[in-house]
N, C-alpha and C. Protein backbone atom coordinates (compact mmCIF):
# COMPACT_ATOMS: atom_id res chain seq x y z
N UNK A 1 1.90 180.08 217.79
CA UNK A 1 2.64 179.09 218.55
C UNK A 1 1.73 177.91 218.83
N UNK A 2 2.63 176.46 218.46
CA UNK A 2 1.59 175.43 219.29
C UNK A 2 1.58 174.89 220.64
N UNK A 3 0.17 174.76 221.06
CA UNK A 3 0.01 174.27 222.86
C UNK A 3 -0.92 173.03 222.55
N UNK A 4 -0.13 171.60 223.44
CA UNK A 4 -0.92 171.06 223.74
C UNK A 4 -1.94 171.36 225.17
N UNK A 5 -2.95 170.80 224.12
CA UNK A 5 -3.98 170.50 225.79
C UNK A 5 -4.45 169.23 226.26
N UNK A 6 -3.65 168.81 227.37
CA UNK A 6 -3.72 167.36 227.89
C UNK A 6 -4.52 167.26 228.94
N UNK A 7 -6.03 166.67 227.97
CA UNK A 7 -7.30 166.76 228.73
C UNK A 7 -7.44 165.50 229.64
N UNK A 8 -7.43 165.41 231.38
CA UNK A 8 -7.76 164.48 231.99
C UNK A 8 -8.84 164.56 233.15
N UNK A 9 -9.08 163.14 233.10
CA UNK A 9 -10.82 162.99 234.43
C UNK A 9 -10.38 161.77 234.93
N UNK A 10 -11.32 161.79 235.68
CA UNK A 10 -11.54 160.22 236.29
C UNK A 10 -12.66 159.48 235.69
N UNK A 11 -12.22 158.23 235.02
CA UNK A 11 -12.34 157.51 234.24
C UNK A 11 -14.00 157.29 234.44
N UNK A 12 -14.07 157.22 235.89
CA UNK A 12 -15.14 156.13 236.60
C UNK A 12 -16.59 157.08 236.40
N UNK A 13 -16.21 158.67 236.35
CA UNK A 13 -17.29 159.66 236.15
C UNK A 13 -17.87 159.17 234.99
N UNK A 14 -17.06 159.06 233.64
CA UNK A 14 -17.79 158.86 232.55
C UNK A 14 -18.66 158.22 232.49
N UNK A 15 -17.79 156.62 233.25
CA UNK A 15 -18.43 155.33 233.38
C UNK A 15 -20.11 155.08 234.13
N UNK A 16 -19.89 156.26 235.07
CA UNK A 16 -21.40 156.13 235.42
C UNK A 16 -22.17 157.44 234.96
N UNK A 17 -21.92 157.97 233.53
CA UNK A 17 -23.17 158.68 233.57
C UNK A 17 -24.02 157.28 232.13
N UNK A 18 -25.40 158.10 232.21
CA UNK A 18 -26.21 157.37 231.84
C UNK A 18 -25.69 157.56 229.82
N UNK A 19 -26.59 156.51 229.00
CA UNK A 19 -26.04 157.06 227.89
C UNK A 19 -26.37 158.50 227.29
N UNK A 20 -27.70 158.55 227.67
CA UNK A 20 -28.17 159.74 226.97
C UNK A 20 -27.28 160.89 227.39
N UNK A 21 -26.62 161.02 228.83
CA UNK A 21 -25.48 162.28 229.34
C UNK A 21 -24.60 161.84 228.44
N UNK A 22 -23.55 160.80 228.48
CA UNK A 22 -22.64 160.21 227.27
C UNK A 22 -22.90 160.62 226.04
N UNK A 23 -23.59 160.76 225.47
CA UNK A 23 -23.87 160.89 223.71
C UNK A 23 -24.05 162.71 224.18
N UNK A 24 -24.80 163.35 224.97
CA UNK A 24 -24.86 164.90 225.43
C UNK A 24 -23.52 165.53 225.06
N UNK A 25 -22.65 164.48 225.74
CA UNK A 25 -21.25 164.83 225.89
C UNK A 25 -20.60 165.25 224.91
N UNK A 26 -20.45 163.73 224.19
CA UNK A 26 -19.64 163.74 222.97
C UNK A 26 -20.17 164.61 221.79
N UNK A 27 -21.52 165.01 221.86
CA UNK A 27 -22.00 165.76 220.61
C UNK A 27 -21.10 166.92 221.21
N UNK A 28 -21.60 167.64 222.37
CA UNK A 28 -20.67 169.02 222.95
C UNK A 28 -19.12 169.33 222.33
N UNK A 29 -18.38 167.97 222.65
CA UNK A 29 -17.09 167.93 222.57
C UNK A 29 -17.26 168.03 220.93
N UNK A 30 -18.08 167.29 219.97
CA UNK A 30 -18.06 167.13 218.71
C UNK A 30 -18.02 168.67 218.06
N UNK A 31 -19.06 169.27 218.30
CA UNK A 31 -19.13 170.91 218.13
C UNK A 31 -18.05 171.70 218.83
N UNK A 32 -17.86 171.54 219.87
CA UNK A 32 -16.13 171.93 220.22
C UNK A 32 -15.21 172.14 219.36
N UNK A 33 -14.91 171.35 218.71
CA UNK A 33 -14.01 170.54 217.97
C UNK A 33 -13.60 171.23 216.69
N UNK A 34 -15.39 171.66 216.01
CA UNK A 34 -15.78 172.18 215.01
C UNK A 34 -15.24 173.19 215.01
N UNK A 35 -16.10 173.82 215.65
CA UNK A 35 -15.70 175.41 216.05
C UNK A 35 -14.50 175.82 216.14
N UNK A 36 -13.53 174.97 217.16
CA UNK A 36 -12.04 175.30 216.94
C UNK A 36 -11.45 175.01 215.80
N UNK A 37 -11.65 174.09 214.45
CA UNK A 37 -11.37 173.91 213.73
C UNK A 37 -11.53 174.84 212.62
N UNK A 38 -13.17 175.38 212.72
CA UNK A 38 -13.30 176.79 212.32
C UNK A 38 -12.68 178.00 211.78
N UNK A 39 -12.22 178.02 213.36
CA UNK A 39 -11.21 179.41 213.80
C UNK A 39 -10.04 179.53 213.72
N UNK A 40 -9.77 178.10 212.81
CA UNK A 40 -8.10 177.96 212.74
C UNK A 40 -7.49 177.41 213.73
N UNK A 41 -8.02 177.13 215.22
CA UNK A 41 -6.85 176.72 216.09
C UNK A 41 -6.94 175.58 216.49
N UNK A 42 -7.50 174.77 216.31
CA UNK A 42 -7.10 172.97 216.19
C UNK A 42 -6.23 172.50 215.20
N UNK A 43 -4.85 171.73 215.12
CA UNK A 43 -4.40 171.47 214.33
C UNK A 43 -4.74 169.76 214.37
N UNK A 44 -4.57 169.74 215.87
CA UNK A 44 -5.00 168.36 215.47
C UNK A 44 -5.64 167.85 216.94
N UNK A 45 -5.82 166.41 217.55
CA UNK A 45 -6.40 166.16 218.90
C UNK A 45 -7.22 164.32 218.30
N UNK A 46 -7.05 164.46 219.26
CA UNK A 46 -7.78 162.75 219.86
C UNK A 46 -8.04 162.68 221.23
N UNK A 47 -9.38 162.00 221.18
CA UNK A 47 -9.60 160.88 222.15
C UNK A 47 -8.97 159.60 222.72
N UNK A 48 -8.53 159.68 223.62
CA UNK A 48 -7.74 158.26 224.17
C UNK A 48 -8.51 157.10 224.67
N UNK A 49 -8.49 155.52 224.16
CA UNK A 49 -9.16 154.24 224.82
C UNK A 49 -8.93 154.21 226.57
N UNK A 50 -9.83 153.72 227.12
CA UNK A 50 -9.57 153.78 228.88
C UNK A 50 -7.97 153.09 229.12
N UNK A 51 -7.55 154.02 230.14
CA UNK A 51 -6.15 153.51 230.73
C UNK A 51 -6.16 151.68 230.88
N UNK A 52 -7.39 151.04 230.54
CA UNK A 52 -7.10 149.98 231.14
C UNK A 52 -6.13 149.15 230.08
N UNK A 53 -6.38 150.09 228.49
CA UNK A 53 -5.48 149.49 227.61
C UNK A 53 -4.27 149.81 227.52
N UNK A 54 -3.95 150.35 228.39
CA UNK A 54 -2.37 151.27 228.49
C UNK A 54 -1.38 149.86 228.64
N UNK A 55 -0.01 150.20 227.88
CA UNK A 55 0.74 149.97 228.52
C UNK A 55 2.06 150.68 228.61
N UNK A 56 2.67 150.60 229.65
CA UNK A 56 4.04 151.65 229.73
C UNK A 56 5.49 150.90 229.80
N UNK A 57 6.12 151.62 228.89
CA UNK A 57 7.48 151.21 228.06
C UNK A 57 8.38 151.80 228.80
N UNK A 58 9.29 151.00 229.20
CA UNK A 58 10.65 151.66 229.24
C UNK A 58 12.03 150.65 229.25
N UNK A 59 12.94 151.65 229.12
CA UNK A 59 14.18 150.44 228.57
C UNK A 59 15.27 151.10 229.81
N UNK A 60 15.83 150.22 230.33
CA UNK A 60 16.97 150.00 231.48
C UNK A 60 18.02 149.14 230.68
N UNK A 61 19.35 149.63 230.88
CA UNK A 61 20.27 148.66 230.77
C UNK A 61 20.35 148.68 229.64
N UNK A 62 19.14 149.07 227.85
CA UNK A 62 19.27 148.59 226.69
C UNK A 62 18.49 147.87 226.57
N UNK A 63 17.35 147.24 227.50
CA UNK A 63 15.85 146.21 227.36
C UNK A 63 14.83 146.81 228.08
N UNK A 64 14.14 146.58 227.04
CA UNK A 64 12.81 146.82 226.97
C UNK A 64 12.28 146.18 228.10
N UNK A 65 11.36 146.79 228.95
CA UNK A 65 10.42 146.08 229.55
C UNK A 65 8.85 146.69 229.18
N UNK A 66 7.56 145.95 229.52
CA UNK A 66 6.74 146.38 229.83
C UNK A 66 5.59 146.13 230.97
N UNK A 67 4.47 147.15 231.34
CA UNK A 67 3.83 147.34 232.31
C UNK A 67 2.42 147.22 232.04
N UNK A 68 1.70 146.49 231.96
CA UNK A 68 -0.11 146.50 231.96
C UNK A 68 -0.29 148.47 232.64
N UNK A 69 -1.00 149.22 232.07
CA UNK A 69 -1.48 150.22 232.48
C UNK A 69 -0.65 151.48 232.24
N UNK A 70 -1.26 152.81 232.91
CA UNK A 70 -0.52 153.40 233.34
C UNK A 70 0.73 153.57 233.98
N UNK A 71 1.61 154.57 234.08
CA UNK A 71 2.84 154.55 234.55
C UNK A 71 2.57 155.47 236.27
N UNK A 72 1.92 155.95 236.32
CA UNK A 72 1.42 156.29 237.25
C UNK A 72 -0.12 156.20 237.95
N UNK A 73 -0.24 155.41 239.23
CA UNK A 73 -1.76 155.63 240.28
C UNK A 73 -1.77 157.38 239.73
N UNK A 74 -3.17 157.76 239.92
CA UNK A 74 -3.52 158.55 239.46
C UNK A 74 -5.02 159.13 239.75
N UNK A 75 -5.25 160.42 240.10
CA UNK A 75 -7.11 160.38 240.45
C UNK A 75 -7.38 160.85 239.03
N UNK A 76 -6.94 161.42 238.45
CA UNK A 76 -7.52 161.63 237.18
C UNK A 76 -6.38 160.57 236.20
N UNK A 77 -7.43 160.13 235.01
CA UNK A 77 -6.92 159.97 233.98
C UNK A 77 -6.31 160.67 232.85
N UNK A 78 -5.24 160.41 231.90
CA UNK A 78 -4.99 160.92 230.86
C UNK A 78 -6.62 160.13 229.56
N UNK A 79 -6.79 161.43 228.59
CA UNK A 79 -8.23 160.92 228.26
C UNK A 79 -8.23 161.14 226.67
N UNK A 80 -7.40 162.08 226.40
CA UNK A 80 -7.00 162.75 224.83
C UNK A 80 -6.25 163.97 225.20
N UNK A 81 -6.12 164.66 223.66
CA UNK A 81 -5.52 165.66 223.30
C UNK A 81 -6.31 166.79 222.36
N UNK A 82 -5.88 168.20 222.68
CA UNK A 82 -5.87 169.23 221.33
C UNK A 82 -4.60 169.83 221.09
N UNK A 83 -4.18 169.96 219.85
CA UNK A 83 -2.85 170.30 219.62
C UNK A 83 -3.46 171.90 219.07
N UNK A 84 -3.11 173.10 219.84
CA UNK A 84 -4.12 174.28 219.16
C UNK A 84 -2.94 175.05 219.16
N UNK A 85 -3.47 176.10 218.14
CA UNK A 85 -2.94 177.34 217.27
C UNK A 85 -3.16 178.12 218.09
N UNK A 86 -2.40 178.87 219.09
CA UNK A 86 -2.69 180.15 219.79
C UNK A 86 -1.51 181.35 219.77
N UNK A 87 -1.61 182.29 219.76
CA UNK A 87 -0.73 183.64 220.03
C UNK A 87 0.01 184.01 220.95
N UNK A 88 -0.77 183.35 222.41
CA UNK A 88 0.51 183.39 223.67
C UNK A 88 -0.39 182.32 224.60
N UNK A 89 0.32 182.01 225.80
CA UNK A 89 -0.32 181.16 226.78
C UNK A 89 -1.76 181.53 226.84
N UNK A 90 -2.24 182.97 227.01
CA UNK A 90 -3.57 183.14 227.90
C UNK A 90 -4.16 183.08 226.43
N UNK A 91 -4.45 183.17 225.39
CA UNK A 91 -5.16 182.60 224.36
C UNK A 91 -5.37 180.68 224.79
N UNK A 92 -4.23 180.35 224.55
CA UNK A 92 -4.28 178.89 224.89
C UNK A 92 -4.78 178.54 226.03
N UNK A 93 -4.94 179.21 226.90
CA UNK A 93 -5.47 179.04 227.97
C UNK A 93 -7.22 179.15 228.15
N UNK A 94 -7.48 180.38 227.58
CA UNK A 94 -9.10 180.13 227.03
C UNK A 94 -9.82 179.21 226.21
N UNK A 95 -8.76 179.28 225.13
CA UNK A 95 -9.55 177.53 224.29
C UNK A 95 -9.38 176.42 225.12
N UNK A 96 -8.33 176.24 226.02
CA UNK A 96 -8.57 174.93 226.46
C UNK A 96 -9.95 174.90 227.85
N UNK A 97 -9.98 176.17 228.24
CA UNK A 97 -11.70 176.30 228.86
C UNK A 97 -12.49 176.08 228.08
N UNK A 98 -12.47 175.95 227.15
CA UNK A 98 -13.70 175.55 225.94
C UNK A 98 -14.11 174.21 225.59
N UNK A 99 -13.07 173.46 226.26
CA UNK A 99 -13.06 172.33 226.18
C UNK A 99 -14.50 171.27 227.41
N UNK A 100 -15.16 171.05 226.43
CA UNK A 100 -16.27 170.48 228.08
C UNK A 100 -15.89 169.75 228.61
N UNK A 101 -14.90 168.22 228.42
CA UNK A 101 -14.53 167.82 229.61
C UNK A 101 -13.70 168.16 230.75
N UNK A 102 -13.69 169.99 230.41
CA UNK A 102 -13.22 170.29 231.98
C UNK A 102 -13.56 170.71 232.76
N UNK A 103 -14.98 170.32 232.97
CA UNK A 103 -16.22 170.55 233.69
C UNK A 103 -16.09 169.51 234.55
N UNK A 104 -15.09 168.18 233.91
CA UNK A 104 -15.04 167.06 235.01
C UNK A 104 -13.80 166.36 234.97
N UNK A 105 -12.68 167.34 234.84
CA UNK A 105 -11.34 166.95 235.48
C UNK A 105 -10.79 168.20 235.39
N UNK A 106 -9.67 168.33 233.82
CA UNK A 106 -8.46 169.38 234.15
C UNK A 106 -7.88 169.01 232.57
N UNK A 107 -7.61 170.34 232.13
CA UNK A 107 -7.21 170.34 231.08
C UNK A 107 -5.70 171.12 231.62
N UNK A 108 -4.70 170.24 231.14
CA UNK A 108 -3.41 170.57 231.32
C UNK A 108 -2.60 171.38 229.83
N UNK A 109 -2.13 172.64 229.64
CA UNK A 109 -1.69 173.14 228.88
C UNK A 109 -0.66 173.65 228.57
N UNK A 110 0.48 173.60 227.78
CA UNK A 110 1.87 173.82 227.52
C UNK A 110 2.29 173.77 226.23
N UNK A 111 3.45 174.76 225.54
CA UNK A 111 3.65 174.96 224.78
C UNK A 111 4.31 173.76 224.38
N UNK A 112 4.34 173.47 223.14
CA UNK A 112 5.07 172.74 222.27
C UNK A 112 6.54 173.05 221.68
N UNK A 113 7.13 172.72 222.50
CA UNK A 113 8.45 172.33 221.90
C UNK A 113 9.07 171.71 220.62
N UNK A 114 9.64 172.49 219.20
CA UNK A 114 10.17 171.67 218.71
C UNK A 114 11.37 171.03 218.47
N UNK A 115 11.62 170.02 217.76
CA UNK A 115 12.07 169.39 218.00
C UNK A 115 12.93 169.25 216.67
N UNK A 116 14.42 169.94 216.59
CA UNK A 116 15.03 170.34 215.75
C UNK A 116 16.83 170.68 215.81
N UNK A 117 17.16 170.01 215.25
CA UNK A 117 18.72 170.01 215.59
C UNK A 117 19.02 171.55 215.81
N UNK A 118 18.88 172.56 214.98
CA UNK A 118 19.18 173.75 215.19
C UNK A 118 18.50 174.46 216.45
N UNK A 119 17.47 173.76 217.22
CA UNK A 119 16.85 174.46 218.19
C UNK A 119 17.58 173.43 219.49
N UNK A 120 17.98 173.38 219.98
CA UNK A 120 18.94 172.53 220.76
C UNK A 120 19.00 172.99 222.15
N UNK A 121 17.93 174.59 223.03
CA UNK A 121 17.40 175.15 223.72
C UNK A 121 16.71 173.87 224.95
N UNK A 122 16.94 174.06 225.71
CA UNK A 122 15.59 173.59 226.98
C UNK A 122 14.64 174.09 227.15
């Protein structure tokens, strides 16, 4: 079954560690990555640009509007994704502990829904 894992922090942590913690990081997350890819259960995942490039869409009435940012104030940020291969929740639930940036926010996890005329379920 697929689960995303919707990895978020506060933006501003990153922002003040030094580079050498920054590059620490991303190698961690880089070998992360690997490894789950490894084992079969990454299908896919990204890194997200800072919320400051966000913008949020929505249509009223039949028009479009838009919003500089996020759609929601927020203490943590949305930051990326892993889209992983797991067997039931508590599998998915351990890889997304594997994840190091959730040492400094919250990795949010839920099955994937598809999305299919014949599956027409909530």
């Amino acid at each position: 079954m697929k689960y995303i894992a919707l990895v978020y922090y506060r933006e501003q942590i990153m922002n003040d560690m030094s580079q050498q913690e920054w590059d620490a990081l991303n190698q961690e997350c880089i070998a992360g990555v690997e490894k789950l890819v490894a084992d079969g259960k990454m299908l896919d995942g990204a890194p997200l640009l800072s919320v400051d490039t966000a913008t949020t869409v929505r249509v009223r009435e039949g028009r479009i509007t838009t919003t500089d940012g996020p759609f929601a104030e927020t203490r943590e940020q949305l930051a990326g994704f892993y889209l992983l291969e797991a067997r039931d929740l508590n599998e998915a639930i351990q890889l997304g502990g594997r994840i190091p940036t959730a040492r400094y926010g919250s990795i949010e996890v839920r099955p994937v829904r598809e999305l299919r005329a014949e599956d027409n379920e909530r």
